[in-house]
Protein backbone atom coordinates (compact mmCIF):
# COMPACT_ATOMS: atom_id res chain seq x y z
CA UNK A 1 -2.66 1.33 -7.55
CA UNK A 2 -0.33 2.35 -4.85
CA UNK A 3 2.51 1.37 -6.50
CA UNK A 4 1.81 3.22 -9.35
CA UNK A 5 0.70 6.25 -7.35
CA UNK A 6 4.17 6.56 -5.49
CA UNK A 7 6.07 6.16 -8.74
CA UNK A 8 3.87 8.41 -11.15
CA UNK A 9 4.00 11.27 -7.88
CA UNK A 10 8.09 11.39 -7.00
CA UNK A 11 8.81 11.21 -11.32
CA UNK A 12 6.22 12.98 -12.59
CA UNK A 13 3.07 14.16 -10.74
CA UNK A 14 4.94 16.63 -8.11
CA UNK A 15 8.93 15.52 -7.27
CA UNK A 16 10.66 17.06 -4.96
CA UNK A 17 13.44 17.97 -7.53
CA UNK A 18 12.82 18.53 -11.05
CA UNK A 19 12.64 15.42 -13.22
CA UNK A 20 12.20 13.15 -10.78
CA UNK A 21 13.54 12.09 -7.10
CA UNK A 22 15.39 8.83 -5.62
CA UNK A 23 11.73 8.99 -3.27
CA UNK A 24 10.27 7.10 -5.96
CA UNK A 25 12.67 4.37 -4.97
CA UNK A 26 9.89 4.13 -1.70
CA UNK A 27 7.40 2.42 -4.23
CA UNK A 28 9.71 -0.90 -4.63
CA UNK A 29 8.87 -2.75 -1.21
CA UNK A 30 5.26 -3.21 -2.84
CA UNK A 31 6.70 -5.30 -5.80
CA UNK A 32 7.71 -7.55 -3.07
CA UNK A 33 4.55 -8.81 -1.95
CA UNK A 34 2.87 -8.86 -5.19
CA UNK A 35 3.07 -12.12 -6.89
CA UNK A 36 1.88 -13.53 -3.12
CA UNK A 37 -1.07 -11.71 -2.91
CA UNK A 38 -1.91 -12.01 -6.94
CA UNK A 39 -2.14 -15.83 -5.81
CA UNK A 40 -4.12 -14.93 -2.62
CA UNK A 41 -1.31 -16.42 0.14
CA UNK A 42 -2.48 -15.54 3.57
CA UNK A 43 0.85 -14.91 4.83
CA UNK A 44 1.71 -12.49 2.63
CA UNK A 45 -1.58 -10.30 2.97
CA UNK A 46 -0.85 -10.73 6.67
CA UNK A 47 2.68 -8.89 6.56
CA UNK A 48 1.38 -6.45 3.69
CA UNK A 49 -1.19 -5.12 5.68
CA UNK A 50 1.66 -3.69 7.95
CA UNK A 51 3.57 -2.55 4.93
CA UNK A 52 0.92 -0.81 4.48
CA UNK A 53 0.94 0.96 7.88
CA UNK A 54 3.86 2.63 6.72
CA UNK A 55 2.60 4.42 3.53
CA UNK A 56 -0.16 5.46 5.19
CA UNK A 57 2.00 7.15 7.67
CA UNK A 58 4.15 8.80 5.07
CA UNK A 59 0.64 9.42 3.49
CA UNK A 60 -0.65 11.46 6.38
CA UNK A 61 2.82 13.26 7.35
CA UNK A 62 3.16 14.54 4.34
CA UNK A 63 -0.59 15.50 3.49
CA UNK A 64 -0.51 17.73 6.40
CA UNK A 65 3.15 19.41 5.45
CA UNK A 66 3.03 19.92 1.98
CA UNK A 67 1.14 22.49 -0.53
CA UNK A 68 -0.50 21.86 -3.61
CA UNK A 69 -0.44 18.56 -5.74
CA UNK A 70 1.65 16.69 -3.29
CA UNK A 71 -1.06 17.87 -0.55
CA UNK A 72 -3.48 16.01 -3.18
CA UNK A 73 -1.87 13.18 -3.79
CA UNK A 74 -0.53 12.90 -0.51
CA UNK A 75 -4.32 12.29 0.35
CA UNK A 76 -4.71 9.62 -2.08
CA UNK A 77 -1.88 7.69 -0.87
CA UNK A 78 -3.13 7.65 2.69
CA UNK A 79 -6.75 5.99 0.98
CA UNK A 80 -5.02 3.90 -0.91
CA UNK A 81 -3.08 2.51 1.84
CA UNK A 82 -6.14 2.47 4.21
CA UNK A 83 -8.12 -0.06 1.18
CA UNK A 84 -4.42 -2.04 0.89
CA UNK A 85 -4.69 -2.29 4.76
CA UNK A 86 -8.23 -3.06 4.81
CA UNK A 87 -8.27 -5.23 1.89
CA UNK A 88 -5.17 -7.53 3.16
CA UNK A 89 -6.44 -7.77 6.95
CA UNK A 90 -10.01 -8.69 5.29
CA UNK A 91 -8.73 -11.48 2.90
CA UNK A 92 -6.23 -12.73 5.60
CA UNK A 93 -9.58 -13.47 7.69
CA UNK A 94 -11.69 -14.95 5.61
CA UNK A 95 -9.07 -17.48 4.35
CA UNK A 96 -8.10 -18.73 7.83
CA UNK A 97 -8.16 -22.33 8.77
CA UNK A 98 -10.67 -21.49 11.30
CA UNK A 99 -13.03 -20.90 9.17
CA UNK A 100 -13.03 -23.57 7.33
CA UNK A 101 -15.68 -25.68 8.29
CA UNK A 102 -14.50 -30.10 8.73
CA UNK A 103 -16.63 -33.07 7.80
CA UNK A 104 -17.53 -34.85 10.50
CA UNK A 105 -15.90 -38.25 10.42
């Protein structure tokens, strides 16, 4: 959802410049991570969840300087970056070896 919020906001929603802005270019390190979190690697939700970090910085920079729709959807990137942060640290704990309970031999 993320992705598509960052793309559908800087080309449609509220760009900076009429008819779209190279921001949306912002939304293409989350196609990097995707296909490793689709199949539920560790690793990769580990290093997303600081991807993350970042969008919800831009999130709450930009919620509290801008006006109007970008205000709005400025808010809904920073809650959609805290559940991708959330999400990705959560899932990176439960599937830890540690957890795993052994047989006993």
């Amino acid at each position: 959802m993320l992705l598509f919020l960052c793309l559908a906001w800087e080309l449609w929603l509220a760009p900076l410049r009429p008819g779209g802005s190279m921001l949306a270019l912002k939304a293409l390190p989350l196609l990097l991570p995707l296909f490793g979190i689709l199949r539920g690697k560790r690793y990769t939700h580990q290093w997303t969840s600081m991807l993350a970090l970042a969008y919800l910085t831009e999130g709450l920079v930009r919620a509290a300087s801008d006006q109007g729709a970008s205000q709005t959807l400025a808010m809904a990137e920073t809650v959609l970056a805290t559940l991708l942060f959330a999400g990705c640290l959560g899932h990176a704990r439960i599937a830890a070896p540690s957890r795993h309970v052994k047989a006993a031999d």
